[in-house]
N, C-alpha and C. Protein backbone atom coordinates (compact mmCIF):
# COMPACT_ATOMS: atom_id res chain seq x y z
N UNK A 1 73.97 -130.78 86.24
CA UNK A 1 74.76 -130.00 87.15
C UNK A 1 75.92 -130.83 87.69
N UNK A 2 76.89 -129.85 88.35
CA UNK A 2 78.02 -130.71 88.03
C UNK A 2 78.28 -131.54 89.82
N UNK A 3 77.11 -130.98 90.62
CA UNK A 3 77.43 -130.82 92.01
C UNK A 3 75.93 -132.37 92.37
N UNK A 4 75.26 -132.48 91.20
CA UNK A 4 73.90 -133.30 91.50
C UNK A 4 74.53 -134.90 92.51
N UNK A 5 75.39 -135.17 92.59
CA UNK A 5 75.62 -136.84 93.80
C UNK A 5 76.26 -136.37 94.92
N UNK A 6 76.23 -134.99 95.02
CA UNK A 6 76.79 -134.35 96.46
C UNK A 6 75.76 -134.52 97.74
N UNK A 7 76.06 -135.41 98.42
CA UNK A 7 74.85 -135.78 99.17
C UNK A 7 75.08 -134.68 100.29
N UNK A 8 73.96 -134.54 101.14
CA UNK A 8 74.03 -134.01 102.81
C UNK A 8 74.02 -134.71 103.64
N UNK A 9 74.94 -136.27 103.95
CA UNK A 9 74.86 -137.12 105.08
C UNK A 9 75.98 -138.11 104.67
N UNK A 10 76.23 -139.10 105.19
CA UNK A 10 77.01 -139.78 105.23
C UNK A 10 76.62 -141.51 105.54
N UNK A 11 75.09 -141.26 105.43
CA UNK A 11 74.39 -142.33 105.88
C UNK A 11 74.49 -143.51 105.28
N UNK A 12 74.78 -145.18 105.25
CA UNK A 12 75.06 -145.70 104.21
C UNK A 12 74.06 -146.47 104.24
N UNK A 13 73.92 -147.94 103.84
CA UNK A 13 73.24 -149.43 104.60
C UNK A 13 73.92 -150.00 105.70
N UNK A 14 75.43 -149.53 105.35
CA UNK A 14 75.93 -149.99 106.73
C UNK A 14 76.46 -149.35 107.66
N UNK A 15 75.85 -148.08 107.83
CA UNK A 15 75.65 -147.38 109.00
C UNK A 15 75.34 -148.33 110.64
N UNK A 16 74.23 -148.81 110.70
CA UNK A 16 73.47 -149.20 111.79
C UNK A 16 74.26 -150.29 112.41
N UNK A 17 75.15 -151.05 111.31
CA UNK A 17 76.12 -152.17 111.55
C UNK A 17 77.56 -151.25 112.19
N UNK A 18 77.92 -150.14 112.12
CA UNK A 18 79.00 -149.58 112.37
C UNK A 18 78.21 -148.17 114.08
N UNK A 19 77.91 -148.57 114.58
CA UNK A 19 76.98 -147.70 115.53
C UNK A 19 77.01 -148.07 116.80
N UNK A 20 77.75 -147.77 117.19
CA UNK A 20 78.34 -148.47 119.26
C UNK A 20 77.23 -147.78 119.62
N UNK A 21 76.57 -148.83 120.52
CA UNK A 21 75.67 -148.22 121.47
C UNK A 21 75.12 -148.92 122.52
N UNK A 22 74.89 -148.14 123.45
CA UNK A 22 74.90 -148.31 125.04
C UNK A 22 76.13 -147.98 125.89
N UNK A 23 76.50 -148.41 126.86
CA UNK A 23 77.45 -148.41 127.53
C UNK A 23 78.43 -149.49 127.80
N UNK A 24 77.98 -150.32 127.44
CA UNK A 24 78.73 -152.13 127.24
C UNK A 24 78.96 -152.59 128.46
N UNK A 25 79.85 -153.42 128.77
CA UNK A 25 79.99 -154.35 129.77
C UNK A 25 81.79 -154.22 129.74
N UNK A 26 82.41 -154.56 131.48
CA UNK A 26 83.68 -154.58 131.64
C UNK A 26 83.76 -156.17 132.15
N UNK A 27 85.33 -156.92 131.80
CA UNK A 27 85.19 -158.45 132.12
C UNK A 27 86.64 -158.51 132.65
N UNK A 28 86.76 -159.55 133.86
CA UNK A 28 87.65 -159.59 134.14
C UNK A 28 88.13 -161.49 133.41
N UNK A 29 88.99 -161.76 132.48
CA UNK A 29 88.79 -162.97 132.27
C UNK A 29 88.64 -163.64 130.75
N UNK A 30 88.35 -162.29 130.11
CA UNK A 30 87.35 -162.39 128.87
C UNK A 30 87.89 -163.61 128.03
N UNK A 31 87.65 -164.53 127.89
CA UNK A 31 88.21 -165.13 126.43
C UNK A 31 87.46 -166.07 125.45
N UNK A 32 88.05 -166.01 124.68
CA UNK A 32 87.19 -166.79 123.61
C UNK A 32 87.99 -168.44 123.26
N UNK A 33 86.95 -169.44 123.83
CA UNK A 33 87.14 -170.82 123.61
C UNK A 33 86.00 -171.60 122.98
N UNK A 34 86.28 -172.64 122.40
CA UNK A 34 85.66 -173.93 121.64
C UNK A 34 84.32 -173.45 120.97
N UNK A 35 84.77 -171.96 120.31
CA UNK A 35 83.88 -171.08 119.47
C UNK A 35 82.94 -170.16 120.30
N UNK A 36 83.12 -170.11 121.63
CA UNK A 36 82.40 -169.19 122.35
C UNK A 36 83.19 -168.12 123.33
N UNK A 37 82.43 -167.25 123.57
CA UNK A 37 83.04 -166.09 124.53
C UNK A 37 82.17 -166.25 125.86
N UNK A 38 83.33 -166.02 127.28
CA UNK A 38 82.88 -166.21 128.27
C UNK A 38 82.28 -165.38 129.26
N UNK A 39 81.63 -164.23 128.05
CA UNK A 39 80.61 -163.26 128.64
C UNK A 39 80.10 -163.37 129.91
N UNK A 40 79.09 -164.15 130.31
CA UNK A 40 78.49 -164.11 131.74
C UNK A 40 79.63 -164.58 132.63
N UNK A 41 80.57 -165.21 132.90
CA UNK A 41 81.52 -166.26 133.69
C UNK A 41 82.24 -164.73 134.26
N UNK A 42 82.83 -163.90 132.90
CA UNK A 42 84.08 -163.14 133.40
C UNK A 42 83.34 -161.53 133.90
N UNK A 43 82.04 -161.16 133.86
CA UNK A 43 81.58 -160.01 134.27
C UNK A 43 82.53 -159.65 135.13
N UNK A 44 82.77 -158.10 135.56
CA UNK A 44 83.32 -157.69 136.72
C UNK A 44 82.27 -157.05 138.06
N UNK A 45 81.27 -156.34 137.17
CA UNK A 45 79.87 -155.43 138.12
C UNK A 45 79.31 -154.44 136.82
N UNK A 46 78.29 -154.03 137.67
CA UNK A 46 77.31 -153.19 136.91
C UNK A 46 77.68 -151.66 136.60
N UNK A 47 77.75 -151.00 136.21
CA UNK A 47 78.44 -149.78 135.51
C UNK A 47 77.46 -148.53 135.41
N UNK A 48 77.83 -147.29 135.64
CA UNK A 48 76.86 -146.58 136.01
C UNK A 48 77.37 -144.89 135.31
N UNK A 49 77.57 -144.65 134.38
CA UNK A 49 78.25 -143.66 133.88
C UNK A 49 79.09 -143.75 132.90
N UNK A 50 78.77 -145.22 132.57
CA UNK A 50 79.53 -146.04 130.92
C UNK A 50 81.54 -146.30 131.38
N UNK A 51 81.77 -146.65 129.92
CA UNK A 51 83.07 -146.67 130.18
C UNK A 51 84.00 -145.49 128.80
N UNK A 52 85.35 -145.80 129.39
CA UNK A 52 85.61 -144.88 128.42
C UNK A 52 87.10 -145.37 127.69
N UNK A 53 87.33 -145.91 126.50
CA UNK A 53 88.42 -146.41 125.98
C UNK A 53 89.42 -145.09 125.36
N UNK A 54 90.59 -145.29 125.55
CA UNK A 54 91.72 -144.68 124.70
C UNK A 54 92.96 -144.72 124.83
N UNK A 55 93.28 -145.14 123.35
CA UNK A 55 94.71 -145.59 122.52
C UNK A 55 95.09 -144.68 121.79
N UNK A 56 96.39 -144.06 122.70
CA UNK A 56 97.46 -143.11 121.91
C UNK A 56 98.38 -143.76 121.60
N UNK A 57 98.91 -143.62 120.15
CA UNK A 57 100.02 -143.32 119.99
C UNK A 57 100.95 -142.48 119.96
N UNK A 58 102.30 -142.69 120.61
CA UNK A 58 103.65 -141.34 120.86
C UNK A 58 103.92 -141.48 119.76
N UNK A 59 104.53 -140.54 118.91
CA UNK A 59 104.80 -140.04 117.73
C UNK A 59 105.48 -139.01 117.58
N UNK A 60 106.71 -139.44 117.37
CA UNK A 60 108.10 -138.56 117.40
C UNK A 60 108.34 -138.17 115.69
N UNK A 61 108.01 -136.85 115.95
CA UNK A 61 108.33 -136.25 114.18
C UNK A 61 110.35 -135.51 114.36
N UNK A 62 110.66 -135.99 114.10
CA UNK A 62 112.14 -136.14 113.08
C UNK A 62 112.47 -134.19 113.28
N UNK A 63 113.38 -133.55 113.75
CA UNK A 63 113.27 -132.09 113.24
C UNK A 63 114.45 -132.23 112.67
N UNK A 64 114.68 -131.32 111.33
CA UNK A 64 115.21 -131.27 110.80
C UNK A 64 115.73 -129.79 110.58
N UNK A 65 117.08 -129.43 110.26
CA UNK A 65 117.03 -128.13 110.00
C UNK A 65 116.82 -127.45 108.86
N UNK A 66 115.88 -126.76 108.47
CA UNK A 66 114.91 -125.91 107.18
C UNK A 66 113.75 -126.70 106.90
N UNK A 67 113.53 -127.49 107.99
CA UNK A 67 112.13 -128.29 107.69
C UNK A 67 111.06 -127.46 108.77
N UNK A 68 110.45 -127.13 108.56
CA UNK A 68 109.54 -126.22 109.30
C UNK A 68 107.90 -127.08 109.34
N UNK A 69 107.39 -128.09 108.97
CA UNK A 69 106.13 -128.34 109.06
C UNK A 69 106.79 -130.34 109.31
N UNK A 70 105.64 -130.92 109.47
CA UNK A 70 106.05 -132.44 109.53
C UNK A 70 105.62 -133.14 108.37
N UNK A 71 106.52 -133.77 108.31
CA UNK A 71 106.69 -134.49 106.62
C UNK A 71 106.80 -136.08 106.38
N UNK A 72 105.69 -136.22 106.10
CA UNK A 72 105.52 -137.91 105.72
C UNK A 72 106.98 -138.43 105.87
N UNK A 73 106.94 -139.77 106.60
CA UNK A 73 108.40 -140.36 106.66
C UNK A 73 109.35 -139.78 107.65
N UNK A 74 109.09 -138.61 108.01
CA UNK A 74 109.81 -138.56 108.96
C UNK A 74 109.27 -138.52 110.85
N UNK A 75 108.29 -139.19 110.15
CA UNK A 75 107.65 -139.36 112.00
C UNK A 75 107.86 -141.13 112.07
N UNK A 76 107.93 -141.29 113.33
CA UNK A 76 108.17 -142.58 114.09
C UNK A 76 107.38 -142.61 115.38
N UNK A 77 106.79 -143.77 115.18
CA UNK A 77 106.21 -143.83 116.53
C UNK A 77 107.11 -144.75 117.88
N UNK A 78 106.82 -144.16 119.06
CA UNK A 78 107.94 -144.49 119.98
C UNK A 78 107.34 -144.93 121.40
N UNK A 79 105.98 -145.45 121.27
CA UNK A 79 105.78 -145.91 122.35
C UNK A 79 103.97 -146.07 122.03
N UNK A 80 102.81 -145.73 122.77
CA UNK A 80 101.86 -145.54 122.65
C UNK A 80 101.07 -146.19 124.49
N UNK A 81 99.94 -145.82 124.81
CA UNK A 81 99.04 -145.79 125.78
C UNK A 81 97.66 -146.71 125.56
N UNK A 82 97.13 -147.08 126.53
CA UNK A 82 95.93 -148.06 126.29
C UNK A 82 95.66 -147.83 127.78
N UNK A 83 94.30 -147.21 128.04
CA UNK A 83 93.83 -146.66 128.80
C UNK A 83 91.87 -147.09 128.79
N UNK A 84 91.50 -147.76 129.95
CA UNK A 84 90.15 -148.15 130.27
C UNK A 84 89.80 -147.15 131.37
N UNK A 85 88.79 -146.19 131.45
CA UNK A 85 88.23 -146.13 132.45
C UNK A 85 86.70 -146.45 132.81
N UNK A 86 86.41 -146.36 134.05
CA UNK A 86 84.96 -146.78 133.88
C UNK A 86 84.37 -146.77 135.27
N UNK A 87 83.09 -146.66 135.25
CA UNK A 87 82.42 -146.69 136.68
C UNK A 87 81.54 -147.82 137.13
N UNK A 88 82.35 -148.24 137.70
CA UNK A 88 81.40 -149.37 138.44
C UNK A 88 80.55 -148.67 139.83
N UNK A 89 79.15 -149.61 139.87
CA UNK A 89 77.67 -148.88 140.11
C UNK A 89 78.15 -149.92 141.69
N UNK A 90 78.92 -151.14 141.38
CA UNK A 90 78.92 -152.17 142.69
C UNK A 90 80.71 -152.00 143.44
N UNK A 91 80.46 -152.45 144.37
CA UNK A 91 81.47 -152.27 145.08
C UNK A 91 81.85 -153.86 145.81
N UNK A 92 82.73 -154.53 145.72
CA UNK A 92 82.98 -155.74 146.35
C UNK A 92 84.58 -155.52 146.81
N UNK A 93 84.83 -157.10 147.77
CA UNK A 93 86.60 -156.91 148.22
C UNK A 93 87.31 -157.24 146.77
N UNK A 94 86.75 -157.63 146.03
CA UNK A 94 87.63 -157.65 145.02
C UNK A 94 87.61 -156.51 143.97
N UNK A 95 86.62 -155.78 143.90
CA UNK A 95 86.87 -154.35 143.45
C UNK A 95 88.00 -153.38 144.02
N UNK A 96 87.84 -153.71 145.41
CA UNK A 96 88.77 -152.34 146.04
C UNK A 96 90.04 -153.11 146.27
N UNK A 97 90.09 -154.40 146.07
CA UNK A 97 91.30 -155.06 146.25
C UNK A 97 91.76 -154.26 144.82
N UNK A 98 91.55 -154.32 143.58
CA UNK A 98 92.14 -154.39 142.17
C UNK A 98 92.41 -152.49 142.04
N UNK A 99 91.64 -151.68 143.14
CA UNK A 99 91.34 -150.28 143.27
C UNK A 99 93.17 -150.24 143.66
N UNK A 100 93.65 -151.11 144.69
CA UNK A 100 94.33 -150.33 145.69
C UNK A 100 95.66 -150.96 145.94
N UNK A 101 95.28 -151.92 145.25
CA UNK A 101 96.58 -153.10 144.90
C UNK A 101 97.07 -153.84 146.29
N UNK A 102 95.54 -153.73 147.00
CA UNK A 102 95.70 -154.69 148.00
C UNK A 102 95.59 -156.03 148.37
N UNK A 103 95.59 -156.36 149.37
CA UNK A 103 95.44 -157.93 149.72
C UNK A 103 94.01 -158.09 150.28
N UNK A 104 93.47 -159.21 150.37
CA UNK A 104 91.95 -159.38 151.58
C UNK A 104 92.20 -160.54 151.94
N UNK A 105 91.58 -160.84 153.21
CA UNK A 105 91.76 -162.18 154.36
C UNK A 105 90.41 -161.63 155.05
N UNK A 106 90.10 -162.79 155.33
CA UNK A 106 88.70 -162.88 156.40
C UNK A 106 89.36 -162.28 157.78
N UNK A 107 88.77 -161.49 158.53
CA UNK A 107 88.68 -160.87 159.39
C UNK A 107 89.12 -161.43 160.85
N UNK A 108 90.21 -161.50 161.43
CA UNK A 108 90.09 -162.57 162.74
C UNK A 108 89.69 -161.79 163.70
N UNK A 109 89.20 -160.36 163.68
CA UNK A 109 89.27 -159.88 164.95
C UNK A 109 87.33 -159.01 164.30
N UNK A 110 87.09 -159.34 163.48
CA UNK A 110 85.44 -158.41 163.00
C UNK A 110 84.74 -159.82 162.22
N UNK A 111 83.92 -160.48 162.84
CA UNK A 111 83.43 -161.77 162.21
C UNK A 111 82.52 -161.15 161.59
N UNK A 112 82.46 -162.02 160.42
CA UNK A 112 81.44 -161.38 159.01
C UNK A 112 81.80 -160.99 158.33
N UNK A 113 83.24 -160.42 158.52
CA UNK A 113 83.45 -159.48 157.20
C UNK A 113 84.99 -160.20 156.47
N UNK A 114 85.04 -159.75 155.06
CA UNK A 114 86.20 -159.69 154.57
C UNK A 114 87.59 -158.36 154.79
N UNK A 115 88.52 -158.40 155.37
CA UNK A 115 89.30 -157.19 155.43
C UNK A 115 90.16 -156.88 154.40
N UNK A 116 90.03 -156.05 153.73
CA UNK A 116 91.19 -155.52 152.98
C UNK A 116 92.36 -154.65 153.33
N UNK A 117 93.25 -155.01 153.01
CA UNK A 117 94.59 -154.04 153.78
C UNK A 117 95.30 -153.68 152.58
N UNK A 118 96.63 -152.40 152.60
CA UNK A 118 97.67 -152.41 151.48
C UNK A 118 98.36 -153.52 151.61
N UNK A 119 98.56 -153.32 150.07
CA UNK A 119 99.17 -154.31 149.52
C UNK A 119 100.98 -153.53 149.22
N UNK A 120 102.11 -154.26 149.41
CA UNK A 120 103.70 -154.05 149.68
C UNK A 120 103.82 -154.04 148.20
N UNK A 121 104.67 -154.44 147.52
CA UNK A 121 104.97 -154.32 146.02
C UNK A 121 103.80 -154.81 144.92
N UNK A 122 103.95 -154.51 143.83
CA UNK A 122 102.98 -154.81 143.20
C UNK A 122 103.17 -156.09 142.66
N UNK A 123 102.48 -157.38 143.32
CA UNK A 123 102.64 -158.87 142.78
C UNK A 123 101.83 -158.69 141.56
N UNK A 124 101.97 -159.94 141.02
CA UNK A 124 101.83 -160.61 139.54
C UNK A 124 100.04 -160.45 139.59
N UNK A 125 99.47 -161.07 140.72
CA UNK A 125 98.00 -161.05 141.11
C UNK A 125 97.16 -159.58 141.26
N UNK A 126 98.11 -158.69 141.17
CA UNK A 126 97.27 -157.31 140.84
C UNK A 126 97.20 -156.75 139.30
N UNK A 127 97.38 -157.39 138.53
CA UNK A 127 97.37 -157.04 136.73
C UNK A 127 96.08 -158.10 136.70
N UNK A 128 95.20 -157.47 136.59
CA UNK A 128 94.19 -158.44 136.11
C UNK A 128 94.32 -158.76 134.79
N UNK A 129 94.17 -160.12 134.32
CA UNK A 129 94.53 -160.82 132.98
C UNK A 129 93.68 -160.35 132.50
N UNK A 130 93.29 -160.07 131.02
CA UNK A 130 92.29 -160.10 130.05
C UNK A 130 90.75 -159.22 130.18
N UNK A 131 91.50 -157.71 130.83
CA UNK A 131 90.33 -156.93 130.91
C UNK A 131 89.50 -156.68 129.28
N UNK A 132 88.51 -157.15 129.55
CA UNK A 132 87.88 -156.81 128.37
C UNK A 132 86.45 -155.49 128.45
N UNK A 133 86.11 -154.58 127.71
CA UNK A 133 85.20 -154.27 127.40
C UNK A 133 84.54 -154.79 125.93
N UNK A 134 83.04 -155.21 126.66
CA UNK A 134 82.13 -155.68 125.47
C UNK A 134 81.13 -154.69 125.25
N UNK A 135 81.11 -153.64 124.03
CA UNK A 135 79.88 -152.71 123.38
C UNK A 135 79.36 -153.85 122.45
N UNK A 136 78.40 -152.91 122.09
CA UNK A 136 77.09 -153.78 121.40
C UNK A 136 77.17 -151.97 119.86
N UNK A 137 76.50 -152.98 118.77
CA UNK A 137 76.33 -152.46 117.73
C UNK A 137 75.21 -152.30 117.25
N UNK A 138 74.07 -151.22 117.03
CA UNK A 138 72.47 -150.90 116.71
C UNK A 138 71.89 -152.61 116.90
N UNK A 139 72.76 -152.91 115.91
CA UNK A 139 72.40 -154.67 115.36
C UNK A 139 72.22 -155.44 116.50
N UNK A 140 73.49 -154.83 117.44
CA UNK A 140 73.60 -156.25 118.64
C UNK A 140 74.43 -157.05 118.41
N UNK A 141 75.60 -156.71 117.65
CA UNK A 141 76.79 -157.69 117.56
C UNK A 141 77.43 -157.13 118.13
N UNK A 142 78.45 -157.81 118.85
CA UNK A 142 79.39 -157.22 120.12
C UNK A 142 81.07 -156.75 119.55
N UNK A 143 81.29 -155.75 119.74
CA UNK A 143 82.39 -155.10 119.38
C UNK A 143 83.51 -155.42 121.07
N UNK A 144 84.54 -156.14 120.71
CA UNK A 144 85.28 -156.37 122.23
C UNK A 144 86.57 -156.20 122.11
N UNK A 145 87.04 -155.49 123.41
CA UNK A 145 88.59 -154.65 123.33
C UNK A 145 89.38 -155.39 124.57
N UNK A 146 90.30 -156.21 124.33
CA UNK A 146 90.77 -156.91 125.31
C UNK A 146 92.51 -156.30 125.80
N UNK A 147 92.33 -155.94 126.69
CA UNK A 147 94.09 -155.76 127.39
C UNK A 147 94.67 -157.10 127.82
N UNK A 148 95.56 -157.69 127.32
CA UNK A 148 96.18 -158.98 128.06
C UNK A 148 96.42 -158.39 129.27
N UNK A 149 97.58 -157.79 129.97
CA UNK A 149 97.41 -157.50 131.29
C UNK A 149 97.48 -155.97 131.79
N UNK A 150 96.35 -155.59 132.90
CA UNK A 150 95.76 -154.36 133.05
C UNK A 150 96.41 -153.83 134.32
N UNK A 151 96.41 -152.83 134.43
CA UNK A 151 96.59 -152.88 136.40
C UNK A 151 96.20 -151.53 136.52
N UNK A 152 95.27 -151.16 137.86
CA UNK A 152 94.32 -150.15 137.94
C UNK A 152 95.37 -149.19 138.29
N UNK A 153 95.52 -148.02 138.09
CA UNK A 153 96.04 -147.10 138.38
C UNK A 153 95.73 -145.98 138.75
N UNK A 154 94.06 -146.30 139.29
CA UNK A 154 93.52 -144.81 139.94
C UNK A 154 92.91 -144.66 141.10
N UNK A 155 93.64 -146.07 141.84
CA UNK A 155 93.43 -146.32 143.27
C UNK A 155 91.64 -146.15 143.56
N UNK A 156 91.15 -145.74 144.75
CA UNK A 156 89.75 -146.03 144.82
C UNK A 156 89.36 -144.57 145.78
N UNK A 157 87.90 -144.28 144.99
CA UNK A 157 87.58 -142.78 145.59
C UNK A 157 86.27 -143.52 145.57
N UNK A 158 85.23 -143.50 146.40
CA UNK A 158 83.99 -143.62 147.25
C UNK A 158 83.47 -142.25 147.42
N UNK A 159 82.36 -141.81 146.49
CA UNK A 159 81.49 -140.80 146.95
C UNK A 159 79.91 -141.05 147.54
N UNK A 160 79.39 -141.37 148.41
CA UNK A 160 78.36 -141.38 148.90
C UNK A 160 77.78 -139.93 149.09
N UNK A 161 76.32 -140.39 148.59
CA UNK A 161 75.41 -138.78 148.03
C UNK A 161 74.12 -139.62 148.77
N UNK A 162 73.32 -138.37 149.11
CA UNK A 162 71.57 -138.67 149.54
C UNK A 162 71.17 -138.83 148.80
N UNK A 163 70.36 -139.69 148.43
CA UNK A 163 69.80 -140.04 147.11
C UNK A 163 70.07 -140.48 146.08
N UNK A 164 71.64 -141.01 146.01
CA UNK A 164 72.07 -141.29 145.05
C UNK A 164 73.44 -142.24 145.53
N UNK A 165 73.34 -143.48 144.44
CA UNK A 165 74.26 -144.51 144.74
C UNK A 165 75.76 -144.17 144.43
N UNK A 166 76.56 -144.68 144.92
CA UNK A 166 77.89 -144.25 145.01
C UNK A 166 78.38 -144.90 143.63
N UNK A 167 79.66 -144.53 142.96
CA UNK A 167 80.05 -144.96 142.06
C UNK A 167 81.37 -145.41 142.05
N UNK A 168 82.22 -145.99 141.79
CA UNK A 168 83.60 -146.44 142.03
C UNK A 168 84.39 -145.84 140.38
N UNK A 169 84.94 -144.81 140.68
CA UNK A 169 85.53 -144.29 139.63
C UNK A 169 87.00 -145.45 139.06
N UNK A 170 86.95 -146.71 137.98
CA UNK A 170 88.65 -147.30 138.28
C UNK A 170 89.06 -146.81 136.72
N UNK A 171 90.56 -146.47 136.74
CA UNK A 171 91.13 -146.38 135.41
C UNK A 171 92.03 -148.03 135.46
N UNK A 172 92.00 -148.10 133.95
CA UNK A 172 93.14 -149.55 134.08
C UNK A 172 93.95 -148.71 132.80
N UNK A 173 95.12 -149.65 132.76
CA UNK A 173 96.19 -149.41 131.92
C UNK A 173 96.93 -150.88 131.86
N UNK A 174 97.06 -150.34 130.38
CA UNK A 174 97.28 -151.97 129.36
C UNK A 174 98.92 -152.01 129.83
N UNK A 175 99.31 -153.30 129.99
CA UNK A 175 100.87 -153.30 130.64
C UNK A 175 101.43 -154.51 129.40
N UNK A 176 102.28 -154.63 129.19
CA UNK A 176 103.04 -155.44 128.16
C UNK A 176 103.60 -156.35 129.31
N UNK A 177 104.19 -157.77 129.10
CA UNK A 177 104.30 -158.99 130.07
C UNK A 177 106.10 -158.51 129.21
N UNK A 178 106.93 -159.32 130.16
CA UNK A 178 108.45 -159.05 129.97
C UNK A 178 108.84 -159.87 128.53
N UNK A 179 107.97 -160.67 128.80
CA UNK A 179 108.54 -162.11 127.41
C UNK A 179 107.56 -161.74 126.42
N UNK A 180 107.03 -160.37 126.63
CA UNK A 180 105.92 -159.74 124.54
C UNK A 180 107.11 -158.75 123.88
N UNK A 181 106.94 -158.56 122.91
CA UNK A 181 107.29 -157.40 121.97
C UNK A 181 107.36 -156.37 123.08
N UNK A 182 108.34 -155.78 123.36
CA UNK A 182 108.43 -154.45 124.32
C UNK A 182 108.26 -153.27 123.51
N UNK A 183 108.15 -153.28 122.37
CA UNK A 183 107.65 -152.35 121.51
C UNK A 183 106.31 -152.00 121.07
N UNK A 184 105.60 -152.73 121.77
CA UNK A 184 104.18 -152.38 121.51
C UNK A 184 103.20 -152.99 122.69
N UNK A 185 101.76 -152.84 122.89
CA UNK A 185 101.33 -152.75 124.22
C UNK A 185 100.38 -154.28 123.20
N UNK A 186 99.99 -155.32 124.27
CA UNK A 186 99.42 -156.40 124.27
C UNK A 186 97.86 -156.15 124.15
N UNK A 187 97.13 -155.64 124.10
CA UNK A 187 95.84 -154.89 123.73
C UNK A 187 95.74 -155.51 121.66
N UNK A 188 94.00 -156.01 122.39
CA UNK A 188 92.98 -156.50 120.98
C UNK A 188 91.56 -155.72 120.81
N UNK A 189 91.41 -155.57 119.35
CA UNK A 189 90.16 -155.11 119.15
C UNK A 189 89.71 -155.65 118.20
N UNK A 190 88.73 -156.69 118.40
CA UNK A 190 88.03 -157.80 117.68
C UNK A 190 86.69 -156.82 117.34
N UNK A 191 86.92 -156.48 115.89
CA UNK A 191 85.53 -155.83 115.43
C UNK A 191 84.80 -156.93 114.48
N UNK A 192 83.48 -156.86 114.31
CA UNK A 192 82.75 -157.95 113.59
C UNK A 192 83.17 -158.03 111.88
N UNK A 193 82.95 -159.53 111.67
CA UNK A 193 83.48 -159.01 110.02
C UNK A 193 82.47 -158.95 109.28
N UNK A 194 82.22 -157.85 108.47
CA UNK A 194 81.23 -157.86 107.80
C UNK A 194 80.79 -158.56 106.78
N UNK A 195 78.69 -159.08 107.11
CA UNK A 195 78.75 -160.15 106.48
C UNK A 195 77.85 -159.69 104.95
């Protein structure tokens, strides 16, 4: 028969090696030196509703007149997006500092505490360097997506519930530094090489 290697799946051997799973880990810091990654050092907090990655590209198709559909070659891409969101389960001054693009100083007038206030223009110290998310693969090899520099852009919302722990909703967005390629966004995705 002419249809007999038509399978019903898509399943391979290296399925289980290609299989994100869990919710992974967010890092403020991430990098890789003298053959190692600085996983535990750059953690940011514990995560509670996973995270969520996405990279658009803008894509400008060409119109032409009597061209009615889009036609290989005539699209260009003209920009593109790199977008982290994610929920952190913990809350610290340096969470809601990176939330709100503020400043913190110890307290001179409330002893004990750290104060956070707004922050005036956006300094150099609110792009956190080298946001990384680390997923894991069936296997347990780590799949990691690094933004050179990030900066939160979804300010900070606090829901407190009975019975249930609050979550810190943050989006980041991948920013290009003045002295990179202004044509493309500074964002890595180190996938494992297969062995």
């Amino acid at each position: 028969m002419a249809y007999e290697e038509l399978k019903n799946h898509g399943v391979t051997t290296s399925t289980p090696k290609n299989i994100l799973l869990g919710a992974g880990t967010i890092h403020k810091g991430l990098t890789f030196t003298a053959s190692a990654w600085n996983f535990s050092e750059s953690l940011i907090g514990a995560t509670s509703g996973g995270t969520k990655l996405t990279i658009v590209p803008f894509i400008k198709n060409i119109e032409l007149d009597g061209v009615d559909v889009k036609v290989k070659g005539l699209a260009i891409k003209i920009g593109e997006t790199a977008i982290m969101e994610t929920n952190l389960a913990e809350i610290t001054p340096e969470i809601m500092k990176l939330a709100i693009l503020g400043d913190s100083k110890v307290s001179t007038e409330v002893t004990g505490y750290t104060e956070i206030v707004s922050g005036g223009q956006i300094e150099t110290g609110d792009y956190v360097s080298k946001l990384g998310y680390v997923g894991k693969t069936m296997e347990g090899t780590p799949i990691i997506i690094i933004f050179d520099d990030a900066l939160c852009t979804s300010g900070l919302e606090v829901e407190g519930k009975h019975k249930d722990n609050g979550v810190v909703k943050l989006t980041f967005e991948c920013y290009a530094d003045m002295t990179d390629d202004l044509s493309k966004l500074p964002y890595h995705i180190y996938y494992p090489t297969p062995v």
